[in-house]
C-alpha atoms as a PDB file:
ATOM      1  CA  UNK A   1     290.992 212.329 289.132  1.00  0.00           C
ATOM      2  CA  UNK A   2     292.559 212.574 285.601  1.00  0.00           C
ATOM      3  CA  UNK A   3     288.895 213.974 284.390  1.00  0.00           C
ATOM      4  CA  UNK A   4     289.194 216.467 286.561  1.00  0.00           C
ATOM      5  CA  UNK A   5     292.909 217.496 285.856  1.00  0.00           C
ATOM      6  CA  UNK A   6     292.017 217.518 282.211  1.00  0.00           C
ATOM      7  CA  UNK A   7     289.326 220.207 282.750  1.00  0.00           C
ATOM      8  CA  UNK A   8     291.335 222.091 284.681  1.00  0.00           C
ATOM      9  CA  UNK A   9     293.765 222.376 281.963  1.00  0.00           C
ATOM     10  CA  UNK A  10     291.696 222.643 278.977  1.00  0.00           C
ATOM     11  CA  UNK A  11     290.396 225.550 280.720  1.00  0.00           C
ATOM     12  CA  UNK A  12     293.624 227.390 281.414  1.00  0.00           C
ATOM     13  CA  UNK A  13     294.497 226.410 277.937  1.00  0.00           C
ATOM     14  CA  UNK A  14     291.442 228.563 276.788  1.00  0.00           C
ATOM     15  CA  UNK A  15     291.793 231.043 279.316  1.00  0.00           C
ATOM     16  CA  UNK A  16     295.176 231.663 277.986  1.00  0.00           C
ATOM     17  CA  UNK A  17     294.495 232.009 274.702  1.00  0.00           C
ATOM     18  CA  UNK A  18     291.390 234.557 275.030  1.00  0.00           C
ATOM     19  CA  UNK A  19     294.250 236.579 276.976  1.00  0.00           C
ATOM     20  CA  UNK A  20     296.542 236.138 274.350  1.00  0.00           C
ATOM     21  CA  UNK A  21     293.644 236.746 271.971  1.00  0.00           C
ATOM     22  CA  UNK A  22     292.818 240.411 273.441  1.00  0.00           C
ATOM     23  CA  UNK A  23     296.346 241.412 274.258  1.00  0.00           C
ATOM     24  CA  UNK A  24     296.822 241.216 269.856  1.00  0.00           C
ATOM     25  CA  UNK A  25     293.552 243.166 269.874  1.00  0.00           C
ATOM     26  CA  UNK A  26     294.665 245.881 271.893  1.00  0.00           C
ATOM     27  CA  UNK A  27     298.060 245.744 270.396  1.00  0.00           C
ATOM     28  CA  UNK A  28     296.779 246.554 266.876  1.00  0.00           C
ATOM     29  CA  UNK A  29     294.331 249.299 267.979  1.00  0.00           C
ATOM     30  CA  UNK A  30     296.860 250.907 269.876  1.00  0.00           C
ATOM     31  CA  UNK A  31     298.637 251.388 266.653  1.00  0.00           C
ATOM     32  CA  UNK A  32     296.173 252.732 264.707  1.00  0.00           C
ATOM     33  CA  UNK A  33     296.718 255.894 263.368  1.00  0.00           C
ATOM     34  CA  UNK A  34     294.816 259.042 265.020  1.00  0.00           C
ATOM     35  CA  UNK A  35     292.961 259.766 261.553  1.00  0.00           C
ATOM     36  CA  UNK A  36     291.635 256.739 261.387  1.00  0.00           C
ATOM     37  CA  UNK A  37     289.306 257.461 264.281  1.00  0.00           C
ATOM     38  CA  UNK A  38     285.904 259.209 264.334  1.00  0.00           C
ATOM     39  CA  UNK A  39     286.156 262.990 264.340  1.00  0.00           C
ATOM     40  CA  UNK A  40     283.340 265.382 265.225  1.00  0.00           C
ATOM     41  CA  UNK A  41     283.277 268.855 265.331  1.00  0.00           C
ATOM     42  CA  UNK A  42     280.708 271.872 265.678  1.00  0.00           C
ATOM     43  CA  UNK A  43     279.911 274.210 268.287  1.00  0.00           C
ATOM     44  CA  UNK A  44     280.016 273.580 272.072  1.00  0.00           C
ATOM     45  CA  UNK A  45     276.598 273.369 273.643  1.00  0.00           C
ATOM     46  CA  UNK A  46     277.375 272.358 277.063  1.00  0.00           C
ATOM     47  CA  UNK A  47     280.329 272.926 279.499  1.00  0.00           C
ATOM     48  CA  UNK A  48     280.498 271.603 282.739  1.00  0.00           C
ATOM     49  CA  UNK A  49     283.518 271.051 285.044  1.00  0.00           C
ATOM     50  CA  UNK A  50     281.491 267.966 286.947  1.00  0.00           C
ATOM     51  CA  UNK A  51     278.329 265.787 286.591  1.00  0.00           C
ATOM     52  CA  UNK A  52     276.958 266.355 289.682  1.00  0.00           C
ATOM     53  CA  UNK A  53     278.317 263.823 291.601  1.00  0.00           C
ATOM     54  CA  UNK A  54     281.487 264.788 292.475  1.00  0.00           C
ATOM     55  CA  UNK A  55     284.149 267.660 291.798  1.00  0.00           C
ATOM     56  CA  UNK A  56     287.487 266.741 289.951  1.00  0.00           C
ATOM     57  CA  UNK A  57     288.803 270.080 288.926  1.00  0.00           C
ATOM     58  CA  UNK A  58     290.993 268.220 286.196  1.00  0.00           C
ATOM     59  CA  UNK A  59     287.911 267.122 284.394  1.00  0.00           C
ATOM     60  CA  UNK A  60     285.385 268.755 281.998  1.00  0.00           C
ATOM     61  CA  UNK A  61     282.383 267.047 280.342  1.00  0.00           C
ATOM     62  CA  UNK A  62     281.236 268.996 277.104  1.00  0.00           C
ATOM     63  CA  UNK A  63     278.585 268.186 274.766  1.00  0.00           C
ATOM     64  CA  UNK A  64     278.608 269.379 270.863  1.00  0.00           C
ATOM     65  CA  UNK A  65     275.669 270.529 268.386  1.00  0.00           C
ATOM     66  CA  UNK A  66     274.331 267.786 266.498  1.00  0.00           C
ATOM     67  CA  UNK A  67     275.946 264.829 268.550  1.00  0.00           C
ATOM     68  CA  UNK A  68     273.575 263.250 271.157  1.00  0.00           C
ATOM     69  CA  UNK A  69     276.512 262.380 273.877  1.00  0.00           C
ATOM     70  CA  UNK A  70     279.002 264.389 276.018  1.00  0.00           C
ATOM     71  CA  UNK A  71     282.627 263.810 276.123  1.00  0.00           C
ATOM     72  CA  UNK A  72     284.729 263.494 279.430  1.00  0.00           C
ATOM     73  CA  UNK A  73     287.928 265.497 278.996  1.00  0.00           C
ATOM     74  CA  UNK A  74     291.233 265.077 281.210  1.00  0.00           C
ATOM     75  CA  UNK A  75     292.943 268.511 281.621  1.00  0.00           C
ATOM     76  CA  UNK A  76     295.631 267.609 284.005  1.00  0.00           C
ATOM     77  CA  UNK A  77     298.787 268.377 283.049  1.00  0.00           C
ATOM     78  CA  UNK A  78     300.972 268.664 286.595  1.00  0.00           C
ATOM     79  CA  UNK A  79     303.344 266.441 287.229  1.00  0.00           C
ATOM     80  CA  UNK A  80     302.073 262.723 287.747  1.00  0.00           C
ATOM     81  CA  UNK A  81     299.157 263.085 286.503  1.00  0.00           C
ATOM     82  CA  UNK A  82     298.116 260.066 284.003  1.00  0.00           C
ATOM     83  CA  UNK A  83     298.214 261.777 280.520  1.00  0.00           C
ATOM     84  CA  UNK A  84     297.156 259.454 277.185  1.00  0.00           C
ATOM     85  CA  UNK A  85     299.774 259.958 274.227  1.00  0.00           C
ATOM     86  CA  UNK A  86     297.090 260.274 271.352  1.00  0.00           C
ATOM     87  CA  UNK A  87     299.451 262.668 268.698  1.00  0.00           C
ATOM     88  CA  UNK A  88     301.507 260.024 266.146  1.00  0.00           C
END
């Protein structure tokens, strides 16, 4: 019985500190500063306001010249709608 009790709390013991261990991670990347990010520019290729499997009007998916990947962009801006503070 005490095997089994000490198991059980070694393990919350670790699953704590992996929590613990991510919530510093995401702490310290949610300070980082917006230049300190990878920027790419060039000209549009690609607009599209869905990817074929549904329609959200407040969402655009764009690709750009030279980079292999398209970007998912929010453009909601009524009220409620979940908007990302990325300017510091």
């Amino acid at each position: 019985m005490n095997q089994q009790r000490l198991k059980f709390f070694l393990g919350g013991i670790t699953a704590g500190i992996a929590v613990a261990a991510i919530g510093i991670y995401m702490y310290v990347r949610g300070e980082k500063p917006m230049t300190e990010f990878e920027s790419i520019t060039g000209p549009i290729t690609y607009l599209a306001d869905g990817d074929g499997s549904f329609h959200n009007p407040k969402q655009r998916y764009v690709e750009i010249e030279g980079y292999d990947k398209a970007f998912e962009i929010f453009i909601g801006m009524d009220p409620g709608d979940s908007a990302l503070k990325v300017k510091k």
